[in-house]
C-alpha atoms as a PDB file:
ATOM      1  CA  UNK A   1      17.839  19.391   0.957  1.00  0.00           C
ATOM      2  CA  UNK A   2      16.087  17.995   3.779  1.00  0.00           C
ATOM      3  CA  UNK A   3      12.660  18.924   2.517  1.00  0.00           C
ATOM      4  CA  UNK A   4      13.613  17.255  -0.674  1.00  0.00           C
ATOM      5  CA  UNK A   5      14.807  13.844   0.923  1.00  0.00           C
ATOM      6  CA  UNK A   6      11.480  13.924   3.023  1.00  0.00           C
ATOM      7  CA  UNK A   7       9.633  13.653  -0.440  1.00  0.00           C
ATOM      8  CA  UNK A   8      11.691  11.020  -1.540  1.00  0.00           C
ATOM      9  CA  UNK A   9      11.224   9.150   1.550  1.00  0.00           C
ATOM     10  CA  UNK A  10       7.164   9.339   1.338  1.00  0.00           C
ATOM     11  CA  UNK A  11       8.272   8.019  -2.540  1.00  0.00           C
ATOM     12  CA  UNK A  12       9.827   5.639  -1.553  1.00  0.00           C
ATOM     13  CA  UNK A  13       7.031   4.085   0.718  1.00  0.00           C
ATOM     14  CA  UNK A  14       3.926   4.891  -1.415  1.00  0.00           C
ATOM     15  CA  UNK A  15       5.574   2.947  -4.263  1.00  0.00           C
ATOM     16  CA  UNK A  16       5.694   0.124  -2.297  1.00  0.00           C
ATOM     17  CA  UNK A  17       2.519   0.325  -1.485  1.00  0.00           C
ATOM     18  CA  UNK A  18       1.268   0.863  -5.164  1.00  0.00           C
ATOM     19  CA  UNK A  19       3.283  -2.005  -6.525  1.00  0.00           C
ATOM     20  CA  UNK A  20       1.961  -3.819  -4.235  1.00  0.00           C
ATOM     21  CA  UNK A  21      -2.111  -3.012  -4.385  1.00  0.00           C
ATOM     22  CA  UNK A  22      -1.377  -2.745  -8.388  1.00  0.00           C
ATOM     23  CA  UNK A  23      -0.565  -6.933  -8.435  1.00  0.00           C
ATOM     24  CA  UNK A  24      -3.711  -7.689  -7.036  1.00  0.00           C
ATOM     25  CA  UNK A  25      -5.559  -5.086  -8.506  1.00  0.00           C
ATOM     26  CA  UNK A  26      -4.535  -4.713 -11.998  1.00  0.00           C
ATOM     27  CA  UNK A  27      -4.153  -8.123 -12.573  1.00  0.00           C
ATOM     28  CA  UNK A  28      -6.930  -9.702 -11.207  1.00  0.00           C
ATOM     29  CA  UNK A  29      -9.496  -6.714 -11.761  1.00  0.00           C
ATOM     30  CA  UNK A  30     -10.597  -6.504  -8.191  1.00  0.00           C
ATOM     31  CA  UNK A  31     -10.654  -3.520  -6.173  1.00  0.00           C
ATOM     32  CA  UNK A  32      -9.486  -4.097  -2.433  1.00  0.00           C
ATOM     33  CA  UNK A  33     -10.217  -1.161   0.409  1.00  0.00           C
ATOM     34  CA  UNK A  34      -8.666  -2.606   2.725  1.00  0.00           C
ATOM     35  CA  UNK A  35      -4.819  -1.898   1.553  1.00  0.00           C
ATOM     36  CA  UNK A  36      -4.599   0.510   4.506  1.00  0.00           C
ATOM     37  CA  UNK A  37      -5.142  -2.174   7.117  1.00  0.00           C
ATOM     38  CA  UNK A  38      -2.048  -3.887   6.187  1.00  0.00           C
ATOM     39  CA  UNK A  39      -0.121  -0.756   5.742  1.00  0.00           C
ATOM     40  CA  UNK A  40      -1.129  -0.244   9.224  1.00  0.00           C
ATOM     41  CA  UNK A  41      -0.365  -3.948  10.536  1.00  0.00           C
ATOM     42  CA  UNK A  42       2.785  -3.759   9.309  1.00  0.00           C
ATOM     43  CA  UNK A  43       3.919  -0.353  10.915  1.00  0.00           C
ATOM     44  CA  UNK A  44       2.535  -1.229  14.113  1.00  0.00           C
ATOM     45  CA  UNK A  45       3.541  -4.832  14.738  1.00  0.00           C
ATOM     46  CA  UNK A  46       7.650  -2.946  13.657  1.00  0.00           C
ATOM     47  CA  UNK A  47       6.926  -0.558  16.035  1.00  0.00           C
ATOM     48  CA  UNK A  48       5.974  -2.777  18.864  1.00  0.00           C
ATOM     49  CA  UNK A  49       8.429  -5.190  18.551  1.00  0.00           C
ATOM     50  CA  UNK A  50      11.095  -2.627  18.206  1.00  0.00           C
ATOM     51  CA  UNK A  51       9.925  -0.860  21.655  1.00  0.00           C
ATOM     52  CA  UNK A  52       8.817  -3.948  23.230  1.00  0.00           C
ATOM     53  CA  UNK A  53      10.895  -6.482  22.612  1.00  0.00           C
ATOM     54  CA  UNK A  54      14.118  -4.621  21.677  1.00  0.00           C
ATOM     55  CA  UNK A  55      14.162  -6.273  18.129  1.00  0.00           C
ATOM     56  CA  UNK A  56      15.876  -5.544  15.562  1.00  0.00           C
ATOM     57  CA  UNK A  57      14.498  -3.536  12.939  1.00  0.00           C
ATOM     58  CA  UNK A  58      14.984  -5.688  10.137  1.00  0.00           C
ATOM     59  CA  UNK A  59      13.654  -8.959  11.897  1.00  0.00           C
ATOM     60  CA  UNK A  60      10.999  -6.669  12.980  1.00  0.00           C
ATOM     61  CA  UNK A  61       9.932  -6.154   9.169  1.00  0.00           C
ATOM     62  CA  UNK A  62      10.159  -9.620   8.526  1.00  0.00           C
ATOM     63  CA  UNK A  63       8.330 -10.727  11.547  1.00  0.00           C
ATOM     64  CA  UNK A  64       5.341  -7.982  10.652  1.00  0.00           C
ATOM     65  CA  UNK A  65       5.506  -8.713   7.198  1.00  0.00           C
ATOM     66  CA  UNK A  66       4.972 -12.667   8.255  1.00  0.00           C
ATOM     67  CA  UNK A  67       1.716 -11.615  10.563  1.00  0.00           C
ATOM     68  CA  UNK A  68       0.211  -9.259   7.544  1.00  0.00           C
ATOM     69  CA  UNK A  69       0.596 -12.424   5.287  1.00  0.00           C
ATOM     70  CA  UNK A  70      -1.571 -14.432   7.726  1.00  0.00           C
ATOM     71  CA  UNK A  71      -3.897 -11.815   8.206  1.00  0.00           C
ATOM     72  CA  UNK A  72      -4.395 -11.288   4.505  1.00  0.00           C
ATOM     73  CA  UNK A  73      -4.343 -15.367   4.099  1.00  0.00           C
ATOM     74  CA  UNK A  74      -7.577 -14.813   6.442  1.00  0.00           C
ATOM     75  CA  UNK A  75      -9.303 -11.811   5.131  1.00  0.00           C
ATOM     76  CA  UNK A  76      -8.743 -13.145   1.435  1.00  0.00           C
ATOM     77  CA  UNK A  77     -10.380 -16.586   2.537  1.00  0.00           C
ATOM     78  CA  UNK A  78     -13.569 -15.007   3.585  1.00  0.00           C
ATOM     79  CA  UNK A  79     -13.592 -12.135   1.155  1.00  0.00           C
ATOM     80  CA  UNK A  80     -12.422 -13.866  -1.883  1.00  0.00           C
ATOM     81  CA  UNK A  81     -15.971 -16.270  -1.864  1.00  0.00           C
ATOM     82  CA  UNK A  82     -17.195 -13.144  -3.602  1.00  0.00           C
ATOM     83  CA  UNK A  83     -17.555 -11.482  -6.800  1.00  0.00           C
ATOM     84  CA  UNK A  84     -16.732  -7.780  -8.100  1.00  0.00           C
ATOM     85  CA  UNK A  85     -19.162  -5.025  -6.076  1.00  0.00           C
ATOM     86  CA  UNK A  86     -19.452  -7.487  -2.925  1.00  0.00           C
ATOM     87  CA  UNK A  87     -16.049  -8.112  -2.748  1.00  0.00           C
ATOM     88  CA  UNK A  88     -15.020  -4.674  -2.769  1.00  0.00           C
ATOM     89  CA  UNK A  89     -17.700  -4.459   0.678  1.00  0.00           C
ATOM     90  CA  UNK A  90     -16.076  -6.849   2.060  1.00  0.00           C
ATOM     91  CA  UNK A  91     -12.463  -5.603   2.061  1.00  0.00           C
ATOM     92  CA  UNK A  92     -14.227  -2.519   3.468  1.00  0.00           C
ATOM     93  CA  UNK A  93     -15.736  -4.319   6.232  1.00  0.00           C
ATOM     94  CA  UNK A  94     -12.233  -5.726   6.941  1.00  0.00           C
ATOM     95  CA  UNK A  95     -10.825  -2.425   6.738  1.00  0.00           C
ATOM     96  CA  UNK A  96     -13.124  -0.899   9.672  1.00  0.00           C
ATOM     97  CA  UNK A  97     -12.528  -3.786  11.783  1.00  0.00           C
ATOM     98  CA  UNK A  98      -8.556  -3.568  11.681  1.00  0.00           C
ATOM     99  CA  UNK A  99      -8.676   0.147  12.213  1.00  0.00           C
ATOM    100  CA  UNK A 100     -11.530  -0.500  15.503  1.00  0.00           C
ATOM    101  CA  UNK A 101      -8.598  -2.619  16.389  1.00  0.00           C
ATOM    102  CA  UNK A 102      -6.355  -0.473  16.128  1.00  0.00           C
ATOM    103  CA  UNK A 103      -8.347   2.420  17.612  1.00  0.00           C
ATOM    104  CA  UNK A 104      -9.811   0.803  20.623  1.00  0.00           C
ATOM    105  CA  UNK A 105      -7.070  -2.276  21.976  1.00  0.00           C
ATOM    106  CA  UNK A 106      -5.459   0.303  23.899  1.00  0.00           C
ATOM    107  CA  UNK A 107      -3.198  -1.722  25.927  1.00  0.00           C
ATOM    108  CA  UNK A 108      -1.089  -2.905  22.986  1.00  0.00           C
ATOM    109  CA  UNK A 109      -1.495   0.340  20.322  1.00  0.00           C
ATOM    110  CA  UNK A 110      -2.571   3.223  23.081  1.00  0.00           C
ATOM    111  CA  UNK A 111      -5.643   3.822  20.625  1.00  0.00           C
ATOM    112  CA  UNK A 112      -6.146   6.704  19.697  1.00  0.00           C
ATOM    113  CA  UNK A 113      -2.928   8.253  21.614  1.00  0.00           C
ATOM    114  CA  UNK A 114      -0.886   6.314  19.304  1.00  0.00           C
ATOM    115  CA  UNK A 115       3.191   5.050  19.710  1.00  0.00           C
ATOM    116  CA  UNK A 116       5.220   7.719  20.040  1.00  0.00           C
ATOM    117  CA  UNK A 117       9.330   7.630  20.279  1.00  0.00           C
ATOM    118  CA  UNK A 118       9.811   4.757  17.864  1.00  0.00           C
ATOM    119  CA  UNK A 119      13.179   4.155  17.624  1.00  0.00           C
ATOM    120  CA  UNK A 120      15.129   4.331  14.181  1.00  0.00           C
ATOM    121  CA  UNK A 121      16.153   1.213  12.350  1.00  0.00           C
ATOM    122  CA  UNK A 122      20.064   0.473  12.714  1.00  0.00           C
ATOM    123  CA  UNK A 123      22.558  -2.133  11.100  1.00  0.00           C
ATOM    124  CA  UNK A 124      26.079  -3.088  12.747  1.00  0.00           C
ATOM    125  CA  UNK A 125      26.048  -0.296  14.814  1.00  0.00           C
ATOM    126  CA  UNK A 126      25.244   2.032  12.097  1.00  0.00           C
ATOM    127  CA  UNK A 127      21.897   3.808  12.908  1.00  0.00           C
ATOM    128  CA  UNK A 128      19.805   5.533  10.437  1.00  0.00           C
ATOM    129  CA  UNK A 129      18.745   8.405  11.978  1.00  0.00           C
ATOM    130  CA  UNK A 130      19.699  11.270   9.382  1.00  0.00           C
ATOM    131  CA  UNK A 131      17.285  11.653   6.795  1.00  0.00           C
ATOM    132  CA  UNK A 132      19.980  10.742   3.757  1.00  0.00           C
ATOM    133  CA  UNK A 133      20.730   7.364   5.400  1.00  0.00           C
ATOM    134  CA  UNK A 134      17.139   6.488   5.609  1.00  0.00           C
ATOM    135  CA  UNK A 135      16.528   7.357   2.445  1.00  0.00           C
ATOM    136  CA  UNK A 136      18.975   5.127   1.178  1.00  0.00           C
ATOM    137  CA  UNK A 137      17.277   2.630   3.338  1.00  0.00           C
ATOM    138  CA  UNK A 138      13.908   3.143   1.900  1.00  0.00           C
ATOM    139  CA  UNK A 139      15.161   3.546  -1.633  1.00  0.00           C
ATOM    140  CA  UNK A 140      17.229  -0.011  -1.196  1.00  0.00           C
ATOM    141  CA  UNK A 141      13.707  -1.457  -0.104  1.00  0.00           C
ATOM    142  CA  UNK A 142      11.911   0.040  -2.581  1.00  0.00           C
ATOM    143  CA  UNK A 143      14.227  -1.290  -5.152  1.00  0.00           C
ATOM    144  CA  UNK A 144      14.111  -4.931  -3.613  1.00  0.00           C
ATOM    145  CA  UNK A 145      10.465  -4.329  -3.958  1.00  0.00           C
ATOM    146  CA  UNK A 146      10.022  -3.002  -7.426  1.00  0.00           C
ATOM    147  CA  UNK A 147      12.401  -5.840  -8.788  1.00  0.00           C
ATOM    148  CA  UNK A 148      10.569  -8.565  -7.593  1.00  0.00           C
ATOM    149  CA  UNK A 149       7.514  -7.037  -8.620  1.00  0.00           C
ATOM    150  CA  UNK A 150       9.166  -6.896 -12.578  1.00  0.00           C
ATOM    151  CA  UNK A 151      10.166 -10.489 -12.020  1.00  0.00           C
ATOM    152  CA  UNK A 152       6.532 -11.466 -11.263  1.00  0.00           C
ATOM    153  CA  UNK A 153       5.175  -9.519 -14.143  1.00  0.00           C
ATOM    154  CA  UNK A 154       7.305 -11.360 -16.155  1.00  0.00           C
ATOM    155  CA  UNK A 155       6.243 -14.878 -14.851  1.00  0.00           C
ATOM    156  CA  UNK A 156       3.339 -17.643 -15.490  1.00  0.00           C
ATOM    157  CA  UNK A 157       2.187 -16.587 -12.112  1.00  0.00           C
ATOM    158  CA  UNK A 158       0.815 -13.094 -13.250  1.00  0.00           C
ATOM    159  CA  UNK A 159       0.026 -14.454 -16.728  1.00  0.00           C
ATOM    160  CA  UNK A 160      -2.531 -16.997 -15.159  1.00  0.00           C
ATOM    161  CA  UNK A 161      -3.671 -13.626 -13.109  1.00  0.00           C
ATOM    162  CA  UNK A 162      -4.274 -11.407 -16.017  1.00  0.00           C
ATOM    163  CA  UNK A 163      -6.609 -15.007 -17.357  1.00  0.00           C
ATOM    164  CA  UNK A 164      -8.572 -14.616 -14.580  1.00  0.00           C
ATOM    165  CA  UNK A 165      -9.123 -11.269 -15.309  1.00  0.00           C
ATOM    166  CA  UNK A 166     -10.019 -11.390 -18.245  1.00  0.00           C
ATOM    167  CA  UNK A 167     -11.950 -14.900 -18.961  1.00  0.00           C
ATOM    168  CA  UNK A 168     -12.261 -16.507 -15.531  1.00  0.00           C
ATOM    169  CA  UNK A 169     -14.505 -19.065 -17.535  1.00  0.00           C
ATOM    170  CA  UNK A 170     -12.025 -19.452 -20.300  1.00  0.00           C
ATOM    171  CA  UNK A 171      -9.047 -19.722 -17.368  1.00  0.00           C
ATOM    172  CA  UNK A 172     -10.981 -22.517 -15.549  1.00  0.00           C
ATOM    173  CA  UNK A 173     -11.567 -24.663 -18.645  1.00  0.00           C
ATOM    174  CA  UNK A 174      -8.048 -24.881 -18.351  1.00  0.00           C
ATOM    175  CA  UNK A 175      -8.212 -27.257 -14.622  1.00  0.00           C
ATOM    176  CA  UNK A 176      -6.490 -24.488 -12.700  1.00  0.00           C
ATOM    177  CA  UNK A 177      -8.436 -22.932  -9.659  1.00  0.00           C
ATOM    178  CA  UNK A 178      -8.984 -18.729 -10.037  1.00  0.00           C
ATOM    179  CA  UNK A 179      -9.291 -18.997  -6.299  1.00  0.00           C
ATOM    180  CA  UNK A 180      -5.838 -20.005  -5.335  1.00  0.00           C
ATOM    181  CA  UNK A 181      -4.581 -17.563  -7.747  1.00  0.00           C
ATOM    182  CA  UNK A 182      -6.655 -14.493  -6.764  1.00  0.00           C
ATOM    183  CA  UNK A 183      -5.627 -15.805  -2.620  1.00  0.00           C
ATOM    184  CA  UNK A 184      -1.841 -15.733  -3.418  1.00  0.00           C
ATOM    185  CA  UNK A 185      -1.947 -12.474  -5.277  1.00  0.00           C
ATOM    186  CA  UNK A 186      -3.987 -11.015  -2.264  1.00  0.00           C
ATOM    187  CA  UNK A 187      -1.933 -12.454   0.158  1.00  0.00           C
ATOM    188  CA  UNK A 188       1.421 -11.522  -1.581  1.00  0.00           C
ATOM    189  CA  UNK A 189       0.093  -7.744  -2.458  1.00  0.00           C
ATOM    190  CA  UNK A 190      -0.751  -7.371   1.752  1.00  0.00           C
ATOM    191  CA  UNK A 191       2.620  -8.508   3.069  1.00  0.00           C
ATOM    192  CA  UNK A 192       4.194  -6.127   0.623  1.00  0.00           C
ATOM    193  CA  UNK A 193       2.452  -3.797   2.014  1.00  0.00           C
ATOM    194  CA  UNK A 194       3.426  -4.397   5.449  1.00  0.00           C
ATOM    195  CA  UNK A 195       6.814  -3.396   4.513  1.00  0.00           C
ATOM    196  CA  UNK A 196       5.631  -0.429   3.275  1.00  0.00           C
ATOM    197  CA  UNK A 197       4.227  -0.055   6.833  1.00  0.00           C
ATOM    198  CA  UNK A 198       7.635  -1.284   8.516  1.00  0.00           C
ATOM    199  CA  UNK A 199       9.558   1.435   6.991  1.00  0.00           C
ATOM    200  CA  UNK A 200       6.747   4.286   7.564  1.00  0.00           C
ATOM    201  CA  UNK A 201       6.898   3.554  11.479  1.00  0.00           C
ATOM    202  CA  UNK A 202       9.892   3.999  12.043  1.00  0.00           C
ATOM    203  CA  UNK A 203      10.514   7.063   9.631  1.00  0.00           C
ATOM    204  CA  UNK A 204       7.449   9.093  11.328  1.00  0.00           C
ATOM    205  CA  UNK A 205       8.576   7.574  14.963  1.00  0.00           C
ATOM    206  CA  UNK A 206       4.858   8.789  15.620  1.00  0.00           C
ATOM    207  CA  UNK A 207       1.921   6.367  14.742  1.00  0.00           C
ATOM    208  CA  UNK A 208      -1.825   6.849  15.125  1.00  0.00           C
ATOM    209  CA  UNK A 209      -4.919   4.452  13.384  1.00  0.00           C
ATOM    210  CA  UNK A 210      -5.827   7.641  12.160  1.00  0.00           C
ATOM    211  CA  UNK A 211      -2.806   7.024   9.583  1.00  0.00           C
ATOM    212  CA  UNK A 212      -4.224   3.564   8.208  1.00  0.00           C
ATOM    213  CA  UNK A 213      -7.976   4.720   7.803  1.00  0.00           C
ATOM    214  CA  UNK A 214     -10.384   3.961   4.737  1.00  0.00           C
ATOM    215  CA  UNK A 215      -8.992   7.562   3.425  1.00  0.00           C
ATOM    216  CA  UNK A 216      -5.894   5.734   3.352  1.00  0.00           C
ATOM    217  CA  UNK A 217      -6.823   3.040   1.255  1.00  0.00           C
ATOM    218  CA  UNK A 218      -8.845   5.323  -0.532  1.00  0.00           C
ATOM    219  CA  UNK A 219      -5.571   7.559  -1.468  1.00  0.00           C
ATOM    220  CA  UNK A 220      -3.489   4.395  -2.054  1.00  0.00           C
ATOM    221  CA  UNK A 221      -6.587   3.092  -4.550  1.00  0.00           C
ATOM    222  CA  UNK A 222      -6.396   6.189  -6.283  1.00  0.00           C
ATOM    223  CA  UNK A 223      -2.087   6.441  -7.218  1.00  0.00           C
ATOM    224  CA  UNK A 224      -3.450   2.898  -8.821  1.00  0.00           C
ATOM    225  CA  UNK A 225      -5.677   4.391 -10.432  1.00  0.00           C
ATOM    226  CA  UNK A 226      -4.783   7.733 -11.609  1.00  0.00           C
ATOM    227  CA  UNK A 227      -1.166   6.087 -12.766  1.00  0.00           C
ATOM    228  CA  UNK A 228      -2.564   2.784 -14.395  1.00  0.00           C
ATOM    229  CA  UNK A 229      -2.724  -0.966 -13.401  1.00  0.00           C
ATOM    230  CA  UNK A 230      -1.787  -3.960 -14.622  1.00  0.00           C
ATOM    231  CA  UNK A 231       1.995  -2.941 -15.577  1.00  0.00           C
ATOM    232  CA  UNK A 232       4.855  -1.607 -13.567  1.00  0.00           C
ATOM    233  CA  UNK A 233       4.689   2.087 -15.349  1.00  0.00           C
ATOM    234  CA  UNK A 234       1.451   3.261 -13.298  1.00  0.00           C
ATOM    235  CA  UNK A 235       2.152   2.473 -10.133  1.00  0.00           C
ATOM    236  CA  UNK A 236       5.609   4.927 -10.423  1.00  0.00           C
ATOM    237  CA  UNK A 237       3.969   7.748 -12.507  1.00  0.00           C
ATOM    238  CA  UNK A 238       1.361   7.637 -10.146  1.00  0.00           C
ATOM    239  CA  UNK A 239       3.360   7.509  -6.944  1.00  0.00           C
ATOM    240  CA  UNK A 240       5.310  10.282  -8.661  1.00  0.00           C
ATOM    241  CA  UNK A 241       1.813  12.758  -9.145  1.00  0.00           C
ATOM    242  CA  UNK A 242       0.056  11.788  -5.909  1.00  0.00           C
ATOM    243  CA  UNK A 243       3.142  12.857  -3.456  1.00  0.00           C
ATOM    244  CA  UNK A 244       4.499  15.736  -5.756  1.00  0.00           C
ATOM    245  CA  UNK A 245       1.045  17.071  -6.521  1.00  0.00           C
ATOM    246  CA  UNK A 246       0.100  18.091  -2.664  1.00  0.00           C
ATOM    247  CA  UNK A 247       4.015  20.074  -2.278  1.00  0.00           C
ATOM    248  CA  UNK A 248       3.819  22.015  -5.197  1.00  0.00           C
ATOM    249  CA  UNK A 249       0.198  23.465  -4.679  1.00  0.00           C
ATOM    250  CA  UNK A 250       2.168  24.674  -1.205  1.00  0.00           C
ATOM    251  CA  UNK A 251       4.218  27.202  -3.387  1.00  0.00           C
ATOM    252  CA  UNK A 252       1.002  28.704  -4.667  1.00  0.00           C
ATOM    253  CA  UNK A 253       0.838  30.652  -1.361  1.00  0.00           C
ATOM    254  CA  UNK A 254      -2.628  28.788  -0.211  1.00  0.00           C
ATOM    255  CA  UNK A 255      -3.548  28.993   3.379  1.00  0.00           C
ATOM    256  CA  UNK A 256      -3.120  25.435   4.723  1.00  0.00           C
ATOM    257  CA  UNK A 257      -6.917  24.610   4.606  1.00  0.00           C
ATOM    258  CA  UNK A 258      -7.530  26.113   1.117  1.00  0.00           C
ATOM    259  CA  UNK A 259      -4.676  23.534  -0.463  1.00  0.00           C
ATOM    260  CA  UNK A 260      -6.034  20.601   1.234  1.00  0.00           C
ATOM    261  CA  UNK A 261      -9.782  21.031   0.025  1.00  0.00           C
ATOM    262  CA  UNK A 262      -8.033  21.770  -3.241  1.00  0.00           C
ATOM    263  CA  UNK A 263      -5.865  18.257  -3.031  1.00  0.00           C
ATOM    264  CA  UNK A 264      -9.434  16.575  -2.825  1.00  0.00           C
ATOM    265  CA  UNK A 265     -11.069  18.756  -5.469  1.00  0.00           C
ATOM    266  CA  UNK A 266      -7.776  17.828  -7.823  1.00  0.00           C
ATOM    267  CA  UNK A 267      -8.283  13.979  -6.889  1.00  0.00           C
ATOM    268  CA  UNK A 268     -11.853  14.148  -7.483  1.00  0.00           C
ATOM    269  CA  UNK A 269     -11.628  15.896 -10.501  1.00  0.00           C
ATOM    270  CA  UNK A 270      -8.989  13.441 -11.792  1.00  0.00           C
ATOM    271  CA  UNK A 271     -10.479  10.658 -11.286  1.00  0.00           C
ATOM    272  CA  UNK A 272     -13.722  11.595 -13.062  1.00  0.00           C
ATOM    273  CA  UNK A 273     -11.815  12.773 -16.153  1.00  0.00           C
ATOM    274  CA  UNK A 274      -9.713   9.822 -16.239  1.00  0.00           C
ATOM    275  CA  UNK A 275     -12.289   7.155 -15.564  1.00  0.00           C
ATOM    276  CA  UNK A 276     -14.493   9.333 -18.456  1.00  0.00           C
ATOM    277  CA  UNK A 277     -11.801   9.589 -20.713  1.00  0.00           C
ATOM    278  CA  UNK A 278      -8.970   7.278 -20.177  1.00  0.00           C
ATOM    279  CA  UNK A 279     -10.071   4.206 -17.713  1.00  0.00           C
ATOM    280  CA  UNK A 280      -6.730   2.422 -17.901  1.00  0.00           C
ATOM    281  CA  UNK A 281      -5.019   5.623 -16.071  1.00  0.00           C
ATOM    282  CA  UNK A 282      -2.088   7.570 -17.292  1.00  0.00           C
ATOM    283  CA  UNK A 283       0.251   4.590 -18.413  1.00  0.00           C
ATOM    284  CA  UNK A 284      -1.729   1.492 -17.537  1.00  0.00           C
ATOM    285  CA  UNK A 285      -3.061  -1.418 -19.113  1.00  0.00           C
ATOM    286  CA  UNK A 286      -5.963  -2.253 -17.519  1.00  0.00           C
ATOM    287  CA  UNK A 287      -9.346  -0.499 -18.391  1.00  0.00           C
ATOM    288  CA  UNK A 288     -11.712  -0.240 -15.012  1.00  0.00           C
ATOM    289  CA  UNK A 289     -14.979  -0.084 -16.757  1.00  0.00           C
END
């Protein structure tokens, strides 16, 4: 049972984290690498705060998730000035330079040693420290999350977004800027996922930079990508694959190494088959071509 909840935990999280890269990526078109960094922003600033200060968990979350919109207010405003290939260099650049951060201010994340003993979040004397309680916890988030995600799909706000993706020209005929659009979708889709990052801190009660690297973002890019962007539908499938994939090629008896090389090989070949074959992903809308 525990095993089980664990998964659903890890669920829980990475579909935060795909709803969120999935509003800036599927409906603007551009591909961001730097997802990871505000996974990692968020987990860390809970973390500290928790430890540090003795906050709260849940002001914690609010309080990282407030920094990680700043930070991607910032990193959007430089990165945003380009177009397509550059702007996907760019987010990379960004994501180096958080996790340098991360790995080398030692004072405030103990680099490379990480934060160990993070405590576990609690409400009116209620802690949730068995893994049942924190999944509920996650899966409340998660459903926050995923709701106000639908609502957004729904509104003018993603509308004007899916313009811009498809006929930027066409969309500025219209007076509106693409740039304030594009910044509030990238701005929105990294404080999202520095919730995603408030709830993995204190779940793991271990963090490392190691956790938020370009692989990271890399992995996160490809649930996107694999499930399908630019709707609600390919975020979850993919989610759903991308954690449940890795555990069930444990029950084919592979020595540990073995079934990580063949996670990779599985990703790789995916990927190639799907952009070849089906560029929108399993269940999504938009077509990365």
């Amino acid at each position: 049972m525990n095993y089980l909840l664990s998964i659903l935990i890890m669920i829980n999280i990475y579909l935060i984290l795909a709803l969120s890269l999935n509003l800036f990526m599927g409906y603007t078109g551009l591909i961001s690498l730097t997802h990871a960094a505000f996974f990692g922003i968020g987990a860390y600033t809970t973390a500290l705060l928790m430890m540090q200060l003795k906050l709260n968990f849940f002001l914690s979350m609010l309080l990282g998730m407030i920094l990680t919109f700043f930070i991607a207010y910032l990193i959007g405003k430089l990165s945003l000035v380009f177009k397509e290939e550059l702007f996907v260099l760019v987010t990379l650049g960004f994501q180096m330079i958080v996790f340098s951060i991360l790995y080398n201010w030692t004072k405030l994340t103990r680099g490379p040693y990480g934060v160990i003993g993070i405590p576990k979040p609690s409400l009116g004397g209620f802690e949730f420290s068995e893994l049942w309680s924190f999944f509920i916890l996650s899966g409340g988030i998660a459903a926050i999350m995923f709701i106000y995600f639908k609502i957004l799909d729904k509104s003018a706000f993603c509308l004007y977004l899916k313009g811009i993706r498809d006929n930027e020209l066409a969309f500025i005929s219209s007076g509106k800027s693409p740039a304030y659009y594009k910044a509030l979708a990238f701005v929105i889709s990294g404080g999202a996922a520095g919730i995603a990052g408030a709830l993995y801190a204190p779940y793991i009660t271990y963090i490392v930079p190691a956790s938020f690297n370009l692989d990271m973002s890399i992995f996160i890019l490809c649930i996107v990508m694999i499930g399908g962007a630019g709707n609600l539908r390919g975020p979850l499938i993919g989610t759903l694959f991308m954690v449940i994939a890795p555990e069930a090629l444990k029950f084919l008896g592979l020595p540990d190494a073995a079934a990580a090389n063949m996670r990779q090989i599985i990703y790789g070949l995916l990927l190639v088959l799907l952009m070849r074959y089906r560029p929108q992903g399993l269940l999504g809308e938009y077509k990365f071509e």
